[in-house]
C-alpha atoms as a PDB file:
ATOM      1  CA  UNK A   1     118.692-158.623 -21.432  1.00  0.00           C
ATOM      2  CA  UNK A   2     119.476-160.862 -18.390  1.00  0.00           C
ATOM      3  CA  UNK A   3     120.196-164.410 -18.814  1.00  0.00           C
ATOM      4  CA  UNK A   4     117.880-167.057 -18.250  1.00  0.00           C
ATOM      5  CA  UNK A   5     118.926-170.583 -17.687  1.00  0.00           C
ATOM      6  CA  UNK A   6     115.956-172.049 -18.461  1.00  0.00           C
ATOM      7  CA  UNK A   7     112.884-171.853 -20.468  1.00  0.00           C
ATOM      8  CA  UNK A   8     109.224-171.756 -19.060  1.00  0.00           C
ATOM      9  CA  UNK A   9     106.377-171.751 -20.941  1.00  0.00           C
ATOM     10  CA  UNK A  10     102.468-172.216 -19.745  1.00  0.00           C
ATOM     11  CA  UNK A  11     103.186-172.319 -15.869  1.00  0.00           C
ATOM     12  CA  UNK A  12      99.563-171.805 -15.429  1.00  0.00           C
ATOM     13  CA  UNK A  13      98.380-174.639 -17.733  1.00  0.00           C
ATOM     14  CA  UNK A  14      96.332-177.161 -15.979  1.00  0.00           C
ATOM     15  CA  UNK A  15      97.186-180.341 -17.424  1.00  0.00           C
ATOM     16  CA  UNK A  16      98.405-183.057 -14.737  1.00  0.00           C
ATOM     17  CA  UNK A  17     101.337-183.546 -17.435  1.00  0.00           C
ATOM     18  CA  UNK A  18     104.789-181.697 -17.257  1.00  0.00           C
ATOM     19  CA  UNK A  19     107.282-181.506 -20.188  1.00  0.00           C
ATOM     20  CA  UNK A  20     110.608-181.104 -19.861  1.00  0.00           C
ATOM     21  CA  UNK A  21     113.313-180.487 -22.159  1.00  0.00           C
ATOM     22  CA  UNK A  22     116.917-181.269 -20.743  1.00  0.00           C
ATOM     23  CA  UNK A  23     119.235-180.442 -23.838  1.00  0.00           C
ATOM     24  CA  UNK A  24     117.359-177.706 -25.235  1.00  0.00           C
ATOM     25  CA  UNK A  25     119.723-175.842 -27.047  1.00  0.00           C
ATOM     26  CA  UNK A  26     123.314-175.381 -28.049  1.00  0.00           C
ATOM     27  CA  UNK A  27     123.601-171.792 -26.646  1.00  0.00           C
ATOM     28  CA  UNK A  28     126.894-170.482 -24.901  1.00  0.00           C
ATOM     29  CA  UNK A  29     126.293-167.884 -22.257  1.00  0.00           C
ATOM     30  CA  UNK A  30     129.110-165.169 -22.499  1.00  0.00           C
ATOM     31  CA  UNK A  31     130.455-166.223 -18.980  1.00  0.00           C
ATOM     32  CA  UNK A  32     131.713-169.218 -20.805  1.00  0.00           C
ATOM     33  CA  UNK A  33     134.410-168.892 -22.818  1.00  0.00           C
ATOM     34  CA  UNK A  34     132.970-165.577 -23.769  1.00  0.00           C
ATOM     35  CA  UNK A  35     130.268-167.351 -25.050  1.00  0.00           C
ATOM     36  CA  UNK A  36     132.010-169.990 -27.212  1.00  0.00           C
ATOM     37  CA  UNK A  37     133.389-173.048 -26.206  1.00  0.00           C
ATOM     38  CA  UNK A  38     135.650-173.414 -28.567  1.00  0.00           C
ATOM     39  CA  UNK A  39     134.373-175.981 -31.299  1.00  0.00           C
ATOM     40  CA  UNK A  40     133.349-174.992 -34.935  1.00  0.00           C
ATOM     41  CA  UNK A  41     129.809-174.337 -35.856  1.00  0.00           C
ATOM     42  CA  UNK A  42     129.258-177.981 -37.341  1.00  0.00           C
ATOM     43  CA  UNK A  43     130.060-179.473 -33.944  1.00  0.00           C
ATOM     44  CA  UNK A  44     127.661-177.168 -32.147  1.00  0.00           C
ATOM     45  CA  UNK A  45     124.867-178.166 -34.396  1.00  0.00           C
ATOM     46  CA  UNK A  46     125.621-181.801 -33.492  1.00  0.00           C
ATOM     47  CA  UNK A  47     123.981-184.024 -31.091  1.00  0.00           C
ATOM     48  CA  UNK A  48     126.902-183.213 -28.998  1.00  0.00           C
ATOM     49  CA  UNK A  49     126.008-179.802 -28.289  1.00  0.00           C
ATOM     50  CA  UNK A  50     122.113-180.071 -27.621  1.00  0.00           C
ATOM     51  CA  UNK A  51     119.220-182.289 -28.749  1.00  0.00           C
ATOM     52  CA  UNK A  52     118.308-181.647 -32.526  1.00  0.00           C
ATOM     53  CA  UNK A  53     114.503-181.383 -32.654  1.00  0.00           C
ATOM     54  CA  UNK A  54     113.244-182.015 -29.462  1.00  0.00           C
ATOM     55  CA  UNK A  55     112.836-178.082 -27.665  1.00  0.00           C
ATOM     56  CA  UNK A  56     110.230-177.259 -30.667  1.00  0.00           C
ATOM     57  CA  UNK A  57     108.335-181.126 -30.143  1.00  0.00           C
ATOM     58  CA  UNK A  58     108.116-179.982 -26.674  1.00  0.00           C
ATOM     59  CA  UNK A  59     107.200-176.425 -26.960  1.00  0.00           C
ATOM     60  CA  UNK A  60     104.656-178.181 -29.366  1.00  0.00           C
ATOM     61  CA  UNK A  61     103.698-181.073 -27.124  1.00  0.00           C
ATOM     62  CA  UNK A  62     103.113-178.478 -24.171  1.00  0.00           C
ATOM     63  CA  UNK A  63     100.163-176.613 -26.566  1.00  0.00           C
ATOM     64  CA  UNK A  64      98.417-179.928 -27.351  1.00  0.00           C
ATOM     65  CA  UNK A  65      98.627-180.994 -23.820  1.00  0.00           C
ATOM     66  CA  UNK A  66      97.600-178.170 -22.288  1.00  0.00           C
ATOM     67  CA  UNK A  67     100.483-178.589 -20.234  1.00  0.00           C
ATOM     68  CA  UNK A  68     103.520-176.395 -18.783  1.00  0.00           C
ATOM     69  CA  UNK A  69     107.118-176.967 -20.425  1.00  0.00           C
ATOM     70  CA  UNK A  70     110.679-176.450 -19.220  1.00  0.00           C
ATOM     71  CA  UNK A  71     113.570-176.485 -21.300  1.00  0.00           C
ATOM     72  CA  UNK A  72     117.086-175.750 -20.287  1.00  0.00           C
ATOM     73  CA  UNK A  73     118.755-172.490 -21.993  1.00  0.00           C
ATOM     74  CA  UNK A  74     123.082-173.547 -21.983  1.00  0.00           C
ATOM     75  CA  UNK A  75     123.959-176.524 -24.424  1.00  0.00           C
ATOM     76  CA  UNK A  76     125.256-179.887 -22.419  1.00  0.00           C
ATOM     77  CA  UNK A  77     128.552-178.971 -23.448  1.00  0.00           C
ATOM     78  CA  UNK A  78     128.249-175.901 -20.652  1.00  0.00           C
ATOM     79  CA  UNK A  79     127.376-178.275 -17.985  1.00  0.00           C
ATOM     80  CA  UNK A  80     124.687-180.965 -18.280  1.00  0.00           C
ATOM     81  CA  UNK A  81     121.155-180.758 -16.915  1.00  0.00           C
ATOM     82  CA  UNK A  82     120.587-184.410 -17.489  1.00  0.00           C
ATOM     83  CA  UNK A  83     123.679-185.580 -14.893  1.00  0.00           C
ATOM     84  CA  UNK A  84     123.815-185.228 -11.234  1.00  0.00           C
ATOM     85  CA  UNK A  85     126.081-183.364  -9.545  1.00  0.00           C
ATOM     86  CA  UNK A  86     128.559-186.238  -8.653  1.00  0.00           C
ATOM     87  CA  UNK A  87     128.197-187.823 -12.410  1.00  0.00           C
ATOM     88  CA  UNK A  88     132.016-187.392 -13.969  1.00  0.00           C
ATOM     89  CA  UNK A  89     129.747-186.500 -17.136  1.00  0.00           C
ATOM     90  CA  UNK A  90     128.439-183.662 -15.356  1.00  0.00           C
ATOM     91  CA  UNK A  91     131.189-181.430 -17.704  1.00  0.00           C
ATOM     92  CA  UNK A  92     132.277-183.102 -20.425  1.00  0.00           C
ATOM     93  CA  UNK A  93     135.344-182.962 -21.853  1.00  0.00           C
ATOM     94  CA  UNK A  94     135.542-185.201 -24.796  1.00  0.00           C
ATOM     95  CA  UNK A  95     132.132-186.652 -26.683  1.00  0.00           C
ATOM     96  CA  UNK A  96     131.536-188.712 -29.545  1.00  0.00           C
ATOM     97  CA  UNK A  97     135.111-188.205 -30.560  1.00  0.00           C
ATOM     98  CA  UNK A  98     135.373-184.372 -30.540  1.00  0.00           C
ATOM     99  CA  UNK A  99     137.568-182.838 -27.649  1.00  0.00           C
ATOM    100  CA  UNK A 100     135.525-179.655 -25.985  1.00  0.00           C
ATOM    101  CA  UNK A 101     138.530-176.721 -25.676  1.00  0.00           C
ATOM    102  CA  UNK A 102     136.774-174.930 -23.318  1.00  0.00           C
ATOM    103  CA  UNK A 103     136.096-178.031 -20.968  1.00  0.00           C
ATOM    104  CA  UNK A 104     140.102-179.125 -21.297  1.00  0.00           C
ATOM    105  CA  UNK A 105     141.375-177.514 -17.961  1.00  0.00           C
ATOM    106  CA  UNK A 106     138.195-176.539 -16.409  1.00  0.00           C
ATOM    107  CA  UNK A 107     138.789-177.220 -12.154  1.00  0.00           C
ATOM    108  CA  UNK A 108     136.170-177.937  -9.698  1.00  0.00           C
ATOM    109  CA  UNK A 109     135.902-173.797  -9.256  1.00  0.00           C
ATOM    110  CA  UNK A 110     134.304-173.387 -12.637  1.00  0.00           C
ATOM    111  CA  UNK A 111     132.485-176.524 -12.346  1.00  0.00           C
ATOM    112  CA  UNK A 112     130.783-174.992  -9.572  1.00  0.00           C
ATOM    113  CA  UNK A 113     130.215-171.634 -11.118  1.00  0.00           C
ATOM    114  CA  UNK A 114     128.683-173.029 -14.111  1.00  0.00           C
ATOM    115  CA  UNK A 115     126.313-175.506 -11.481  1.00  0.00           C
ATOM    116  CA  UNK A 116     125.213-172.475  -9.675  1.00  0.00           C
ATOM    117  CA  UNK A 117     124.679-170.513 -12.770  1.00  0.00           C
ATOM    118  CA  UNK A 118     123.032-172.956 -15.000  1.00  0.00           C
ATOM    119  CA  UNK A 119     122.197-176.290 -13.775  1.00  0.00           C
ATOM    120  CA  UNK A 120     121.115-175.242 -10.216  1.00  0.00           C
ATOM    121  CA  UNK A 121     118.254-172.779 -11.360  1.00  0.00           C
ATOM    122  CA  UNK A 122     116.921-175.266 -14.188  1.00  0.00           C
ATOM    123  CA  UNK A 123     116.511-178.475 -11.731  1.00  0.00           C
ATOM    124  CA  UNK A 124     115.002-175.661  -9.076  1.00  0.00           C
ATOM    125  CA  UNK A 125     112.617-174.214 -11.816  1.00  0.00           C
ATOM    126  CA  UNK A 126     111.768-177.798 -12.716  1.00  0.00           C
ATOM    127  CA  UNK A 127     111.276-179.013  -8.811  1.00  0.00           C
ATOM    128  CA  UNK A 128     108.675-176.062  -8.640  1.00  0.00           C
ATOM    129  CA  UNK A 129     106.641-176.963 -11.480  1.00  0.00           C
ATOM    130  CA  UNK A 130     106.747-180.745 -10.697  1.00  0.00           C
ATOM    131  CA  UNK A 131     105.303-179.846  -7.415  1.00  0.00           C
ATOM    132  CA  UNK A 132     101.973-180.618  -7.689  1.00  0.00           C
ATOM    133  CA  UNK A 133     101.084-184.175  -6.486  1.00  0.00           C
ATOM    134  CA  UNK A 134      99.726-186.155  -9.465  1.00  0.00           C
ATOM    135  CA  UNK A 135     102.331-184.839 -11.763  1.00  0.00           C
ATOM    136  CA  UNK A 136     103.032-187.131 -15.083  1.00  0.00           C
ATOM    137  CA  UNK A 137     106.681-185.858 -15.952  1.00  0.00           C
ATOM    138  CA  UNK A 138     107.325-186.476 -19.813  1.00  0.00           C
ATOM    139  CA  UNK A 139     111.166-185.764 -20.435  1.00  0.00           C
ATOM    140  CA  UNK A 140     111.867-185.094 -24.199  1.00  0.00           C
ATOM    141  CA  UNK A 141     114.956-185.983 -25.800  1.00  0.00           C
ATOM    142  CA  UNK A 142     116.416-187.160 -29.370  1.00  0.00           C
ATOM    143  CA  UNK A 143     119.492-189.247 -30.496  1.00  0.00           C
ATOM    144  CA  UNK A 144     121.234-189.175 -33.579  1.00  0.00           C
ATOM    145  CA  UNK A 145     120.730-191.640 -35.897  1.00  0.00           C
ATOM    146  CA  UNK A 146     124.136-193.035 -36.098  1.00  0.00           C
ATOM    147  CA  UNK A 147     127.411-192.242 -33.420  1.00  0.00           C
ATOM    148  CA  UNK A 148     130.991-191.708 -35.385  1.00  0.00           C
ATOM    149  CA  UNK A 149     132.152-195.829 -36.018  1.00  0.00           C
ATOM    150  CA  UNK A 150     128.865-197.638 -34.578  1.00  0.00           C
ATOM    151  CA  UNK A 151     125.691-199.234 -36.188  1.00  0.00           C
ATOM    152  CA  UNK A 152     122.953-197.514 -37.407  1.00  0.00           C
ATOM    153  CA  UNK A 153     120.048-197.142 -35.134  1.00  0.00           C
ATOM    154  CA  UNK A 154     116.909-198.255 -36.397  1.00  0.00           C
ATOM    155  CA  UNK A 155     114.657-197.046 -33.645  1.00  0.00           C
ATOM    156  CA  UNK A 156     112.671-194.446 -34.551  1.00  0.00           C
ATOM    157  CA  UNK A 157     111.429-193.594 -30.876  1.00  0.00           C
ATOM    158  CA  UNK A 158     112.764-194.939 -28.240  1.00  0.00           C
ATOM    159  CA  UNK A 159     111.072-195.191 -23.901  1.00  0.00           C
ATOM    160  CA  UNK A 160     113.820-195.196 -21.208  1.00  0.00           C
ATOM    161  CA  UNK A 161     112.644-196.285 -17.898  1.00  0.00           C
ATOM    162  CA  UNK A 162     113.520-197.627 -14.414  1.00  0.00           C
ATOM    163  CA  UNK A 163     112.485-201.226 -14.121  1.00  0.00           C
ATOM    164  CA  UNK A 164     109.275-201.012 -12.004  1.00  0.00           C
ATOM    165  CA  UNK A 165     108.169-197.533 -12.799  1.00  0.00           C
ATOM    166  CA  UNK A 166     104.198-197.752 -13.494  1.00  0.00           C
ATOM    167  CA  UNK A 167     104.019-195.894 -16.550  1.00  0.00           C
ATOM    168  CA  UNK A 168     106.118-196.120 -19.571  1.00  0.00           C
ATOM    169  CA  UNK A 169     105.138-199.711 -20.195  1.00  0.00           C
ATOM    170  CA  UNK A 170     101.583-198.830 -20.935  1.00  0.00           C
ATOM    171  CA  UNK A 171     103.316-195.553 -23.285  1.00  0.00           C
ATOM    172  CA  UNK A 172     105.260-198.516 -25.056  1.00  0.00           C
ATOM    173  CA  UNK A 173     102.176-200.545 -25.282  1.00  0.00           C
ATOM    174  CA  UNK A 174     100.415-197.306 -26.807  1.00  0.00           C
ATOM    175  CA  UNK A 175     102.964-197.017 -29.342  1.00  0.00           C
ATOM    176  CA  UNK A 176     103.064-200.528 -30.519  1.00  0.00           C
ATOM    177  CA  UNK A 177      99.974-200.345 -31.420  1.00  0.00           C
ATOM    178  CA  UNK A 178     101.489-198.957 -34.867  1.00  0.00           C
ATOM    179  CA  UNK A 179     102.941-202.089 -36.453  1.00  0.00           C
ATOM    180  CA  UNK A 180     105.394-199.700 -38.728  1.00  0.00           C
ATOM    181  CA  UNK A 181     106.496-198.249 -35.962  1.00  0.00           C
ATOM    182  CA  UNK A 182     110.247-199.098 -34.769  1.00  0.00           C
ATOM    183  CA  UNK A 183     109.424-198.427 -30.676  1.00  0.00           C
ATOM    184  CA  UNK A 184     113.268-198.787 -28.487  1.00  0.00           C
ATOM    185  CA  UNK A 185     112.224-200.521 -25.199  1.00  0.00           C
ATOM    186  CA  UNK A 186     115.563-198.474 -23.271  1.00  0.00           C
ATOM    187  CA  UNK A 187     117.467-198.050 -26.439  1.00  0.00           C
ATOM    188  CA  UNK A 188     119.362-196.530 -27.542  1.00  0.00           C
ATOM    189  CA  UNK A 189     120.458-195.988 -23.873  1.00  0.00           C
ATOM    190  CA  UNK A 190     119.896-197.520 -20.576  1.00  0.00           C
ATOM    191  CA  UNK A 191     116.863-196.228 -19.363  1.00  0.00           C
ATOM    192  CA  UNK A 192     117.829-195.823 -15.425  1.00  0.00           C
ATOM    193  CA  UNK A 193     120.822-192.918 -14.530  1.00  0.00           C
ATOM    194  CA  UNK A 194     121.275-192.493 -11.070  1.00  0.00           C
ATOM    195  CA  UNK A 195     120.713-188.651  -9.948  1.00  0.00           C
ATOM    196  CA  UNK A 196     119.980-188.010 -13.487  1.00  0.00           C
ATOM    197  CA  UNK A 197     116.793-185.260 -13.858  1.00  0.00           C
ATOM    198  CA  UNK A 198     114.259-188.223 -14.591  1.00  0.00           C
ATOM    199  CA  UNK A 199     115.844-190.324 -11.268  1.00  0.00           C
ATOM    200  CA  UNK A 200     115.436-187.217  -9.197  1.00  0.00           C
ATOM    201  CA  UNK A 201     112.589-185.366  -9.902  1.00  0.00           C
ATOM    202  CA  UNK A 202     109.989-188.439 -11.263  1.00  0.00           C
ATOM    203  CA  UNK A 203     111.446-191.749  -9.834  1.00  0.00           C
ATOM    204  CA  UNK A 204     112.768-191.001  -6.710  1.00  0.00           C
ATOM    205  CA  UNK A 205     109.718-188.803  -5.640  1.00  0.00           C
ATOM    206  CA  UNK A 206     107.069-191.315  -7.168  1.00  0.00           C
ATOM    207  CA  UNK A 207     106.062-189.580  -9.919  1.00  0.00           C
ATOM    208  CA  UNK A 208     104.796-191.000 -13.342  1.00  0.00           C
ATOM    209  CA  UNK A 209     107.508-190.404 -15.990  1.00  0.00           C
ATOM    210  CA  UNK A 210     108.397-191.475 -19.123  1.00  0.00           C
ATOM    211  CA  UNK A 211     111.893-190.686 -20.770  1.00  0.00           C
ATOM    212  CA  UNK A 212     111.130-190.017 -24.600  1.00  0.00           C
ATOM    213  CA  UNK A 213     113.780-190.300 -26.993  1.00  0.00           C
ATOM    214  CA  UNK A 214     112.988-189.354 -30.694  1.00  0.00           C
ATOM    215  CA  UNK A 215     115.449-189.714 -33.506  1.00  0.00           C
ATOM    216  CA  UNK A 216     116.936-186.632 -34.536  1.00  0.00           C
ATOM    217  CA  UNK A 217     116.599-186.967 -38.344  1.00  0.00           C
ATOM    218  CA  UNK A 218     112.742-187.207 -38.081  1.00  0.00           C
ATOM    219  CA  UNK A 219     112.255-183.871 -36.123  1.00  0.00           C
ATOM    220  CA  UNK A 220     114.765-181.796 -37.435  1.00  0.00           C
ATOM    221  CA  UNK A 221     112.202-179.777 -39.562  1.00  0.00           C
ATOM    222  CA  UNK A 222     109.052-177.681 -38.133  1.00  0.00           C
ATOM    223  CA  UNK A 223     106.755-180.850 -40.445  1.00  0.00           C
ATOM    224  CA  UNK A 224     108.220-183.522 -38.795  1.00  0.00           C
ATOM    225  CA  UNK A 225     108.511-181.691 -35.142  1.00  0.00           C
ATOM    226  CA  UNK A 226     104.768-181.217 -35.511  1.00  0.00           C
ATOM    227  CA  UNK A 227     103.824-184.798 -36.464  1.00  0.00           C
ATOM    228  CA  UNK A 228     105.681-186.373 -33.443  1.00  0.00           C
ATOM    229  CA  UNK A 229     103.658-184.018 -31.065  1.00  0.00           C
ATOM    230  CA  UNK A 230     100.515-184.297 -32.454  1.00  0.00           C
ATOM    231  CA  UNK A 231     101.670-188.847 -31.983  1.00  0.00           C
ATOM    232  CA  UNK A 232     102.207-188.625 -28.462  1.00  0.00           C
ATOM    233  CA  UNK A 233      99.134-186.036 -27.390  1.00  0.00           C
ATOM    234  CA  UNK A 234      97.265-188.728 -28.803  1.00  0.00           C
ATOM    235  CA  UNK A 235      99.243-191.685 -27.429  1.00  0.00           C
ATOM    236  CA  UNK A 236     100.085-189.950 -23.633  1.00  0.00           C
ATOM    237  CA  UNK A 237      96.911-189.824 -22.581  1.00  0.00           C
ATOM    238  CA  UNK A 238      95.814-193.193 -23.773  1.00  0.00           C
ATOM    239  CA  UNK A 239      98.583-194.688 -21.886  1.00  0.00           C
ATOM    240  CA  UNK A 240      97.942-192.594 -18.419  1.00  0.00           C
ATOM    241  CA  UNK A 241      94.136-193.745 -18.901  1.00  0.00           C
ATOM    242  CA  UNK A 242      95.898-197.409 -19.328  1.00  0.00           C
ATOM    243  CA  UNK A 243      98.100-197.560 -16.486  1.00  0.00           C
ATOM    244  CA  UNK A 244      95.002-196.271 -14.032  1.00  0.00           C
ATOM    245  CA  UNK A 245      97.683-193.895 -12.356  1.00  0.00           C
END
């Protein structure tokens, strides 16, 4: 079977909403390292390698929406989807305390085989479907719930966002709405990343967007993956009637 980079599922669906799913997976393709980048299974099923959860909450999310979904198919490790092509964390070679072998000695050469192979035909799959003009971009994500020698996080979800973008403050309102709810206002990370797939494809070109981070531990299993969709088809739509966008 030929190798995909990327994911696509519902092109045709007609929702105004598109969800995107950056760090889909942990997979190696064989043109990597032969397919393995030299780390031992527990580290690929780490945050490091992809983000735990949040493909099947989009996959999900997409359904409920009515809405098409685009996931990347190479783990972050391979060359991240979420950087821009100048980022030094474009290919990373040491994260969260684990050295990636197969990143040691990788030159510019193989950075730019794995761009044109991988990270090139996600962003241009995504550019397509973000195409049409009142596009909502929804970019899924999850963090793990504690990184090796820092605090716990106690955010359960967390809305990253460029200060002035229209949206995500009414999605934050939304969510608040659930006193028991512990809502991150751009935690556990900064919510504006120059050139990063949010920056080019939703803020730069004026599009609604919302960056969603989940934490990993509650979607790790098909219930919980099921009850954070079915929370923000409710919520998104609330929020986009909200914000009068």
């Amino acid at each position: 079977m030929t190798y995909s980079p990327f994911f696509l599922h519902g092109a045709d669906r007609p929702a105004r909403w598109l969800i995107t799913c950056d760090h889909a997976t942990n997979f190696v393709p064989s043109f990597v390292g032969g397919g393995d980048l030299g780390l031992p299974a527990e580290d690929m099923a780490r945050h490091i390698a992809y983000d735990v959860g949040a493909y099947e909450v989009s996959k999900l999310l997409g359904e409920y929406l009515d809405a098409p979904v685009v996931a990347s198919n190479f783990s972050r490790l391979v060359i991240d989807p979420n950087r821009g092509e100048d980022d030094p964390t474009l290919l990373m070679r040491l994260y969260d305390g684990t050295i990636i072998p197969a990143n040691r000695h990788a030159d510019e050469a193989e950075k730019a085989r794995r761009l044109d192979a991988c990270h090139r035909p996600y962003h241009r799959a995504l550019s397509e479907l973000a195409a049409r003009p009142d596009t909502v971009i929804i970019s899924m994500h999850s963090f793990t719930p504690q990184l090796r020698g820092r605090p716990k996080r106690p955010w359960e979800i967390g809305i990253l966002f460029p200060e002035g973008e229209a949206f995500s403050p009414h999605l934050i309102s939304e969510l608040e709405q659930d006193k028991d709810l512990c809502v991150g206002v751009n935690e556990p990370y900064t919510g504006y990343l120059p050139g990063d797939a949010i920056d080019t494809h939703g803020t730069k070109a004026g599009r609604p967007n919302a960056l969603v981070e989940l934490r990993n531990d509650l979607i790790a299993e098909p219930a919980g993956q099921e009850a954070w969709a079915r929370r923000l088809a409710q919520v998104l739509p609330l929020a986009l009637e909200r914000s009068g966008l």
